[in-house]
Protein backbone atom coordinates (compact mmCIF):
# COMPACT_ATOMS: atom_id res chain seq x y z
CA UNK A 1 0.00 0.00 0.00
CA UNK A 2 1.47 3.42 -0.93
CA UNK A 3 0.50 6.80 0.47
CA UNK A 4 -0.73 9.42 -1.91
CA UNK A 5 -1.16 12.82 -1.99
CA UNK A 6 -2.96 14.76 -4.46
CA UNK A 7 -3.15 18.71 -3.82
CA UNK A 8 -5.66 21.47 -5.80
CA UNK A 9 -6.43 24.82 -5.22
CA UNK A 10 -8.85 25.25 -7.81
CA UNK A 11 -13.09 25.28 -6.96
CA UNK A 12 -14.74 24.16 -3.62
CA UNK A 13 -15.69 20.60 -4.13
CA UNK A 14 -15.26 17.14 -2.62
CA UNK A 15 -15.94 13.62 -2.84
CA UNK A 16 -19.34 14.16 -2.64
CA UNK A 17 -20.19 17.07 -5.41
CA UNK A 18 -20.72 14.76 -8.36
CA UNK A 19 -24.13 13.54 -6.62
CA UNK A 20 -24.65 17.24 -5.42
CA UNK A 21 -24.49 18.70 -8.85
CA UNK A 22 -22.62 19.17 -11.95
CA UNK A 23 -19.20 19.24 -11.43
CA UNK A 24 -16.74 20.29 -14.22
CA UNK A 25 -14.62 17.39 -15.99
CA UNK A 26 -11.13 18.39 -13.70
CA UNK A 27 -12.85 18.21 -10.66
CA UNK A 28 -14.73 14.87 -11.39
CA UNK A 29 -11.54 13.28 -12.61
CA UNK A 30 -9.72 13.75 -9.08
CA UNK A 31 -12.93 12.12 -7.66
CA UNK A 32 -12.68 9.38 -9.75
CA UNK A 33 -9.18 8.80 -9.75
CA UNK A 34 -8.20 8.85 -6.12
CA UNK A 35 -11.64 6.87 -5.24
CA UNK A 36 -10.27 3.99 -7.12
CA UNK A 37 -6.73 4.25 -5.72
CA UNK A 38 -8.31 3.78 -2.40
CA UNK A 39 -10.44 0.88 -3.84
CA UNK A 40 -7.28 -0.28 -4.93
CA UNK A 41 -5.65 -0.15 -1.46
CA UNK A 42 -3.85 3.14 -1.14
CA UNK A 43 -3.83 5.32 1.62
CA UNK A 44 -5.05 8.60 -0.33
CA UNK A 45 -4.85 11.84 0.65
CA UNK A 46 -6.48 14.96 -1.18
CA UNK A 47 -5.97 19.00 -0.33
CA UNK A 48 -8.09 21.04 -1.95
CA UNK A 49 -10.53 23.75 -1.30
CA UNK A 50 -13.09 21.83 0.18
CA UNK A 51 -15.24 23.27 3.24
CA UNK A 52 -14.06 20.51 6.10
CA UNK A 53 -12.38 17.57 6.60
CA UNK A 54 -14.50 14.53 5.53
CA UNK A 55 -13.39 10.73 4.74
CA UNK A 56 -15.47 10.17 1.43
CA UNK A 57 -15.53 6.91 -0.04
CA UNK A 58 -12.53 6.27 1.64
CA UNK A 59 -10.56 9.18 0.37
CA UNK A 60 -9.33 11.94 2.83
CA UNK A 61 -10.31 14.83 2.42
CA UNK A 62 -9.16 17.87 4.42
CA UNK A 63 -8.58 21.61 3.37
CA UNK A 64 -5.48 22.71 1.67
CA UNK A 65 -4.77 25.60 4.25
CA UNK A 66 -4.49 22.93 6.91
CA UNK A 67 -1.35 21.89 5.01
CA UNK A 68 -0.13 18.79 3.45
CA UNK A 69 1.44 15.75 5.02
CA UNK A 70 5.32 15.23 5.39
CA UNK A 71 5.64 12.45 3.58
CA UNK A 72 3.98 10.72 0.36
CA UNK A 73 4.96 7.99 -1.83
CA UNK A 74 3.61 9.68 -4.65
CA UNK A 75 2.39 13.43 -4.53
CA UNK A 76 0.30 14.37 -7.27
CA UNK A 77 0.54 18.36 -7.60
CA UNK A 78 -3.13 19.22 -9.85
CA UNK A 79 -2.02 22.20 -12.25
CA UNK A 80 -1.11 25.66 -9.85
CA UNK A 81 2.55 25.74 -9.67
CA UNK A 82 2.38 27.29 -6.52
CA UNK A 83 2.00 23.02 -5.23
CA UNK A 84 4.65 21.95 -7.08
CA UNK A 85 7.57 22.78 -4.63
CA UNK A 86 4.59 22.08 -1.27
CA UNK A 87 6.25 18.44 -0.85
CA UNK A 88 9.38 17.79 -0.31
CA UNK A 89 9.56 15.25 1.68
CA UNK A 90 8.09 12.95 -1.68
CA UNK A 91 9.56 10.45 -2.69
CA UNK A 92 7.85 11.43 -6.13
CA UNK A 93 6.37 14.64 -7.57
CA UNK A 94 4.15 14.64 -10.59
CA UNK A 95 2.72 17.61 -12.28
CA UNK A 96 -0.98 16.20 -13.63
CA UNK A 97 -2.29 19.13 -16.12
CA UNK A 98 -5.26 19.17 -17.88
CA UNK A 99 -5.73 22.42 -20.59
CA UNK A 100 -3.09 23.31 -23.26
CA UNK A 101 -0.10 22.84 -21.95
CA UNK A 102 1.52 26.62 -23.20
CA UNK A 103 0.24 28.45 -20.06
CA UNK A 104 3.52 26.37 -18.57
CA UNK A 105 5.41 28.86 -20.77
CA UNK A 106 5.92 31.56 -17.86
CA UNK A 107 8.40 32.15 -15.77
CA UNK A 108 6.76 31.22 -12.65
CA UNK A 109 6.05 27.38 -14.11
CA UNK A 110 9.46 27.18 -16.23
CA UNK A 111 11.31 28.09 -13.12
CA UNK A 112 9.70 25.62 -10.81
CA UNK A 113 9.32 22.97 -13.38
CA UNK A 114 13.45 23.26 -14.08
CA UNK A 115 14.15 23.24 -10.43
CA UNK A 116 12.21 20.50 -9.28
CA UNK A 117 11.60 18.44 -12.83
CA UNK A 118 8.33 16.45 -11.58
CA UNK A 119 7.11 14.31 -14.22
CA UNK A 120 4.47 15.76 -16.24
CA UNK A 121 1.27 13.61 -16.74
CA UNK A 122 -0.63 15.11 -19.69
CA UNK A 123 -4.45 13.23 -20.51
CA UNK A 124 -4.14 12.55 -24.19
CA UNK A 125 -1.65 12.64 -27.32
CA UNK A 126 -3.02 15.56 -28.79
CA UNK A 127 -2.45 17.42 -25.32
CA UNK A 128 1.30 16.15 -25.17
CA UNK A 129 1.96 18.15 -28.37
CA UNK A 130 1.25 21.07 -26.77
CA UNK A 131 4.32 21.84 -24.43
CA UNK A 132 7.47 22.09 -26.74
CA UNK A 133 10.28 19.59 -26.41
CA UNK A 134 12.96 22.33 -25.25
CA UNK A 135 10.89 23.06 -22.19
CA UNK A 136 11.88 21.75 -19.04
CA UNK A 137 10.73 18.97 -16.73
CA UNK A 138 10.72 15.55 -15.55
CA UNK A 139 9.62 12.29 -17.24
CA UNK A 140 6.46 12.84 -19.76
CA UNK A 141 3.73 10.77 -19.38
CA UNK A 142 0.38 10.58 -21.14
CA UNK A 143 -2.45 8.73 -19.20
CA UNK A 144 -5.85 9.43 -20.50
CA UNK A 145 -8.99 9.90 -18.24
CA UNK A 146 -11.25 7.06 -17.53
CA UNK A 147 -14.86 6.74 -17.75
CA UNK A 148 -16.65 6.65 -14.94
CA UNK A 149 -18.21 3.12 -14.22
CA UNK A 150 -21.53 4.36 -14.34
CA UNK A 151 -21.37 5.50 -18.13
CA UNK A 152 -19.87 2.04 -18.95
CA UNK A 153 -21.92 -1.60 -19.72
CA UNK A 154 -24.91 -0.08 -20.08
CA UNK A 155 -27.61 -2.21 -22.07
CA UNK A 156 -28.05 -1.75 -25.85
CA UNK A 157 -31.30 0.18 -26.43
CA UNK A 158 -34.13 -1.77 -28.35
CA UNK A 159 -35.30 0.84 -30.66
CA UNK A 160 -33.09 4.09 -31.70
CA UNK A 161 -34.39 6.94 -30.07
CA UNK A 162 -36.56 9.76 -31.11
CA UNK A 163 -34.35 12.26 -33.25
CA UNK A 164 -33.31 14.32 -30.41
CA UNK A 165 -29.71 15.48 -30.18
CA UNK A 166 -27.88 16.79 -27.32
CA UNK A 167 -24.43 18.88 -26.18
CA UNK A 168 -23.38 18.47 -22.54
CA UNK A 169 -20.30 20.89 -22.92
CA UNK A 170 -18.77 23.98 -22.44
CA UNK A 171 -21.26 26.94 -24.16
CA UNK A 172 -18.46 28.63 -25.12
CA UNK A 173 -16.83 26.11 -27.23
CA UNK A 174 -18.42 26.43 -30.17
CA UNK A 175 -21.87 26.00 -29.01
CA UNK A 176 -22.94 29.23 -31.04
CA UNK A 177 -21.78 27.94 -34.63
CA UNK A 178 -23.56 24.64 -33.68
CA UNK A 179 -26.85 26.94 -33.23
CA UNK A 180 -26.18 28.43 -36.62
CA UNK A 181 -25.68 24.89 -38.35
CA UNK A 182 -28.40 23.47 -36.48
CA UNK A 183 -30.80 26.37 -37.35
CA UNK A 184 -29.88 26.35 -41.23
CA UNK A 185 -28.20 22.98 -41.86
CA UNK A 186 -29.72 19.83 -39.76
CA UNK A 187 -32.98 21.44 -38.50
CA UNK A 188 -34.83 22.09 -41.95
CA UNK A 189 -34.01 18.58 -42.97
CA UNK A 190 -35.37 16.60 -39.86
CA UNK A 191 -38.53 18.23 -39.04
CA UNK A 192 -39.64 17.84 -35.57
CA UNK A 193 -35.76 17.51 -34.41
CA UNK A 194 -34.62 18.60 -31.20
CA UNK A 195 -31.17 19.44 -29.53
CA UNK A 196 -30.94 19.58 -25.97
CA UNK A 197 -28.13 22.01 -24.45
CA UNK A 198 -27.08 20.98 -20.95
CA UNK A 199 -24.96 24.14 -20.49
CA UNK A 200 -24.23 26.79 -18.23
CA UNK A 201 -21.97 28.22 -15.55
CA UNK A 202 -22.86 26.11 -12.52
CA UNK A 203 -20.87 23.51 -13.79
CA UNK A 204 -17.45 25.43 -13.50
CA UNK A 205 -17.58 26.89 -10.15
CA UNK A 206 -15.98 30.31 -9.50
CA UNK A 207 -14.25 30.34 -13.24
CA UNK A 208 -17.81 29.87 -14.57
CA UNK A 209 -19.10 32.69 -12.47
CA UNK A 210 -16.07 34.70 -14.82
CA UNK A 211 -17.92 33.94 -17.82
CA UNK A 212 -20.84 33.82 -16.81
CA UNK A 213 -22.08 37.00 -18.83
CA UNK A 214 -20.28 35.76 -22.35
CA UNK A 215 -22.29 32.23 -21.87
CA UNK A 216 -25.65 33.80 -20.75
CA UNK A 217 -25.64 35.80 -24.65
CA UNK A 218 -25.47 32.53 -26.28
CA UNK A 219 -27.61 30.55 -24.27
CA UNK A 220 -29.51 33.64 -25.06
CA UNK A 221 -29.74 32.86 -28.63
CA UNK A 222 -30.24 29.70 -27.93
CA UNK A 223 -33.54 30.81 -26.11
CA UNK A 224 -34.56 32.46 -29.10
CA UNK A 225 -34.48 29.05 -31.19
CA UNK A 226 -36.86 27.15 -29.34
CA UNK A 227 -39.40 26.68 -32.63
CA UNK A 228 -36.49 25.51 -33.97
CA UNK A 229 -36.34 22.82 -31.71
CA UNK A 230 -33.85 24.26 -29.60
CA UNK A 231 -34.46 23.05 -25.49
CA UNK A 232 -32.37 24.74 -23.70
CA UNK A 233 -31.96 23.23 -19.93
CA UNK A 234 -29.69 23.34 -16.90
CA UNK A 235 -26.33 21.17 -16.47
CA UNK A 236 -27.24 18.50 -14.70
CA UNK A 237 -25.36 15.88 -11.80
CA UNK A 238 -23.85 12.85 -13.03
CA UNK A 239 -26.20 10.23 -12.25
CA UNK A 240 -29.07 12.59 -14.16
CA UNK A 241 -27.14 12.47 -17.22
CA UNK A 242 -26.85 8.95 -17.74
CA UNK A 243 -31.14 9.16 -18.19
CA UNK A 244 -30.60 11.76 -20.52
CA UNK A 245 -28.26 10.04 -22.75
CA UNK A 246 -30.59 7.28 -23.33
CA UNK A 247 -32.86 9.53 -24.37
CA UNK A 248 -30.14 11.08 -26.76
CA UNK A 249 -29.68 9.72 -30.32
CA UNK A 250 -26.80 12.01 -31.17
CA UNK A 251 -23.93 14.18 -29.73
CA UNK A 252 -23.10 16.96 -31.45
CA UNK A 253 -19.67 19.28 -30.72
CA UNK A 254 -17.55 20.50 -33.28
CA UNK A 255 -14.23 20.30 -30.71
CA UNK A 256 -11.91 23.27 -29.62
CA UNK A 257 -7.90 23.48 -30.14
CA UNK A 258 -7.78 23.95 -26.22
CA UNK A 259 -10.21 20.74 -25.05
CA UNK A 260 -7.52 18.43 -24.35
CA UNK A 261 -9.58 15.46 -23.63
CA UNK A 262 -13.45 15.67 -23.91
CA UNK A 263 -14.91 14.10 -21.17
CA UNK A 264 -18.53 15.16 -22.56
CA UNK A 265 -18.05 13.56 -25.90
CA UNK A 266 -16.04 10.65 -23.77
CA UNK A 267 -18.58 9.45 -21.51
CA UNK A 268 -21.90 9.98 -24.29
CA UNK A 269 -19.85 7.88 -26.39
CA UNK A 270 -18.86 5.25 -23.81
CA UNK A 271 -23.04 4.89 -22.42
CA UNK A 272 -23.61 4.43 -26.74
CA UNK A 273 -24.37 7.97 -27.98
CA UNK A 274 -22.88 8.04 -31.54
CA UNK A 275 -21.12 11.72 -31.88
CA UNK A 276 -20.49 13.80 -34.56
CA UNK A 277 -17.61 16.05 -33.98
CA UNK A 278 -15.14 18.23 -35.91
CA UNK A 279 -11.39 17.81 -36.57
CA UNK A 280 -10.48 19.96 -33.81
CA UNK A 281 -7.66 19.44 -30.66
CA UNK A 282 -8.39 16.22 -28.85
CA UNK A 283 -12.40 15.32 -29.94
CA UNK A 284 -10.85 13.16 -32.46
CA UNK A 285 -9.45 10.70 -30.21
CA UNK A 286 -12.67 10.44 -28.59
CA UNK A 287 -14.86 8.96 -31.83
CA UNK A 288 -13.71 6.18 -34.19
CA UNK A 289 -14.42 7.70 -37.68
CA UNK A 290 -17.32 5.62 -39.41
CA UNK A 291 -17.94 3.17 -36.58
CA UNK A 292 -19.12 5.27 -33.44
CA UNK A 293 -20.22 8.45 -35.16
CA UNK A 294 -18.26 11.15 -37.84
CA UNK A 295 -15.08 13.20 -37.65
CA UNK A 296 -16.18 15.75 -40.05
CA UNK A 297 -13.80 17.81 -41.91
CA UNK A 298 -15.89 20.65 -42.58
CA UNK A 299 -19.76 21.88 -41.59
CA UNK A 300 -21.27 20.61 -44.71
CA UNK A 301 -19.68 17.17 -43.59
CA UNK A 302 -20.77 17.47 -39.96
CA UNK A 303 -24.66 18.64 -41.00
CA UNK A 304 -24.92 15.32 -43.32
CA UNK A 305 -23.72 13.17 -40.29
CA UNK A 306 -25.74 14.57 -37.76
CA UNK A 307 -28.61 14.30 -40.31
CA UNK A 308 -27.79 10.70 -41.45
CA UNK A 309 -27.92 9.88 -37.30
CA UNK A 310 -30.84 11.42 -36.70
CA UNK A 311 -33.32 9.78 -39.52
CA UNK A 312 -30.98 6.40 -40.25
CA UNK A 313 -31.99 3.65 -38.47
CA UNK A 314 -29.73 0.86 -39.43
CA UNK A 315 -27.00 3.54 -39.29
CA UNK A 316 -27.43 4.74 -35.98
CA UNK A 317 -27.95 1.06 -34.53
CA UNK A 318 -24.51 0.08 -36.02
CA UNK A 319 -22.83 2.88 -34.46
CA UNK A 320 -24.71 3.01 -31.07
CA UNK A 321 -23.98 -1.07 -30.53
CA UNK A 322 -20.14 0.06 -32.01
CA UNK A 323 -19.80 2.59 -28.80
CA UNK A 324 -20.92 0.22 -26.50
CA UNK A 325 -18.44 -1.90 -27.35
CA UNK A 326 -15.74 -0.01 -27.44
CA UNK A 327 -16.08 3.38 -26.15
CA UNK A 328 -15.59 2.37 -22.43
CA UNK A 329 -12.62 0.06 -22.46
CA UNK A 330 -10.67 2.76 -20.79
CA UNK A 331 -12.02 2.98 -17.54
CA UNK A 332 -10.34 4.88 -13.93
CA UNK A 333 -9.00 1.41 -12.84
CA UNK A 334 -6.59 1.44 -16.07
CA UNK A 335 -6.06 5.15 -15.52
CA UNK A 336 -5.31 4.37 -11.80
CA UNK A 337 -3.29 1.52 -12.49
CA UNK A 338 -0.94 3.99 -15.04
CA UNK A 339 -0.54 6.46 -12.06
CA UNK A 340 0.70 3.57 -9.56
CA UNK A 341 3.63 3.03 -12.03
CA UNK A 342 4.74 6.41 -11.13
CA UNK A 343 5.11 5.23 -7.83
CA UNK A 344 8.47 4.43 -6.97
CA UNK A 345 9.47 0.82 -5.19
């Protein structure tokens, strides 16, 4: 059994929050992955913001400002550099980042990062690319998020579902030129279509309350689409969102250069949601091209998939029974067990 430490001084959350409410993808990864190292027989140990000291799913968690421990096997600093230095007495630091990895290219990263070379653990390949091979560090490592259990062996529906499509991510990733194809390109084709936005703020804590004002104008718009079958509703807890999923029959998100993993597109594909996406950052190592949905190369592309899901049977049974099967291989055990090999003997 090793002792490990994982510190964050990002939002207020806990152990807990993912059955509370919607918790942004970061936040529900360090749930996930330090509740399965203590499945797996670790003594884990997680700083963060939270409100009081709680054992959750047998996970400690206490408040960063109560300090850290003198001693981990494995110490697991979660993106501020201001923890990367917090444990010396480690036997190993590693740096776990999750957005584009050039905000390292400042002083106050490059110096700490140089001095104490952690390894960095980035969460896919297209997120490794982003921090240049001349920049310091440790050891780099790439170990994907898992999907959470509940997302994963789910049944395989009997009948597709009604043509309703849905987007579970960030409204300011591209969810207004997915209003504008929807409105001109998919809608007037599939008559009585929906999409279903679960979007907002609450999901991001504090750095949604920052952009709060520049997602409210497009949710706006989004408002303003409703007879063309535009539903606009509130992000919604975990558990929730499984329900709504099988009620899905597409995912639709064209991708950003600065999502770096997807966990929206990851876990609708993974509980058999065929996706359409675009050919941006890291949403292209979250579908398999022609067998769980479409990598489209352009919008006319993307409009004819989400079209061909939404009114094709056969097609959309093929690719729904094809994410089922595949889509949740990955799962936090494997992602656990990748982090214990940073541990050293």
């Amino acid at each position: 059994m090793a002792r490990i430490v994982l510190a964050d001084d990002g939002i207020v959350f806990d152990g807990d929050t993912p059955k509370e409410r919607p918790l942004g993808g970061v936040e529900s990864s360090i749930v996930n992955l330090t509740r399965t190292l203590a499945t797996r027989g670790h003594q884990v140990m997680v700083r963060n913001m939270c409100r009081e000291a709680r054992i959750i799913d047998g996970v400690d968690w206490a408040p960063l400002a109560d300090g850290l421990p003198e001693r981990a096997d494995l110490y697991i600093a979660n993106r501020g550099d201001k923890l990367i230095a917090r444990m010396p007495g480690a036997k190993r630091t590693v740096f776990w980042i999750h957005n584009p990895a050039r905000y390292l290219l400042k002083w106050r990263y490059l110096s700490k990062l140089w001095r104490h070379k952690p390894a960095i653990v980035f969460i896919g390949d297209y997120h490794a690319t982003t921090y240049p091979v001349w920049a310091p560090g440790g050891d780099r490592v790439v170990i994907p998020y898992g999907i959470a259990s509940e997302f994963v062996d789910l049944p395989v529906r009997p009948a597709p579902a009604i043509p309703r499509a849905i987007f579970t991510s960030n409204p300011l990733r591209s969810l207004d030129w997915l209003l504008d194809l929807w409105s001109k390109a998919i809608r007037p084709r599939v008559p009585g279509a929906e999409l279903h936005l679960f979007a907002g703020a609450a999901t991001y804590g504090a750095v949604g309350d920052a952009k709060a004002a520049e997602m409210a104008a497009i949710l706006a718009k989004a408002h303003d689409l409703v007879k063309m079958g535009v539903v606009v509703r509130d992000p919604v807890a975990k558990p929730r969102l499984i329900g709504e999923f099988q009620s899905a029959r597409v995912m639709l998100y064209r991708g950003d250069l600065n999502e770096t993993f997807c966990l929206a597109v990851g876990e609708a594909q993974a509980a058999g949601v065929p996706a359409v996406v675009g050919r941006f950052g890291s949403v292209v190592e979250r579908v398999i091209d022609g067998e769980t949905g479409t990598i489209a190369d352009n919008d006319m592309m993307f409009a004819d998939a989400a079209v061909r899901l939404l009114t094709d049977d056969v097609w959309w049974t093929r690719c729904h029974t094809a994410a089922l099967d595949r889509q949740g291989r990955w799962g936090w055990d494997q992602a656990a067990q990748a982090f214990e090999e940073l541990i050293p003997l």
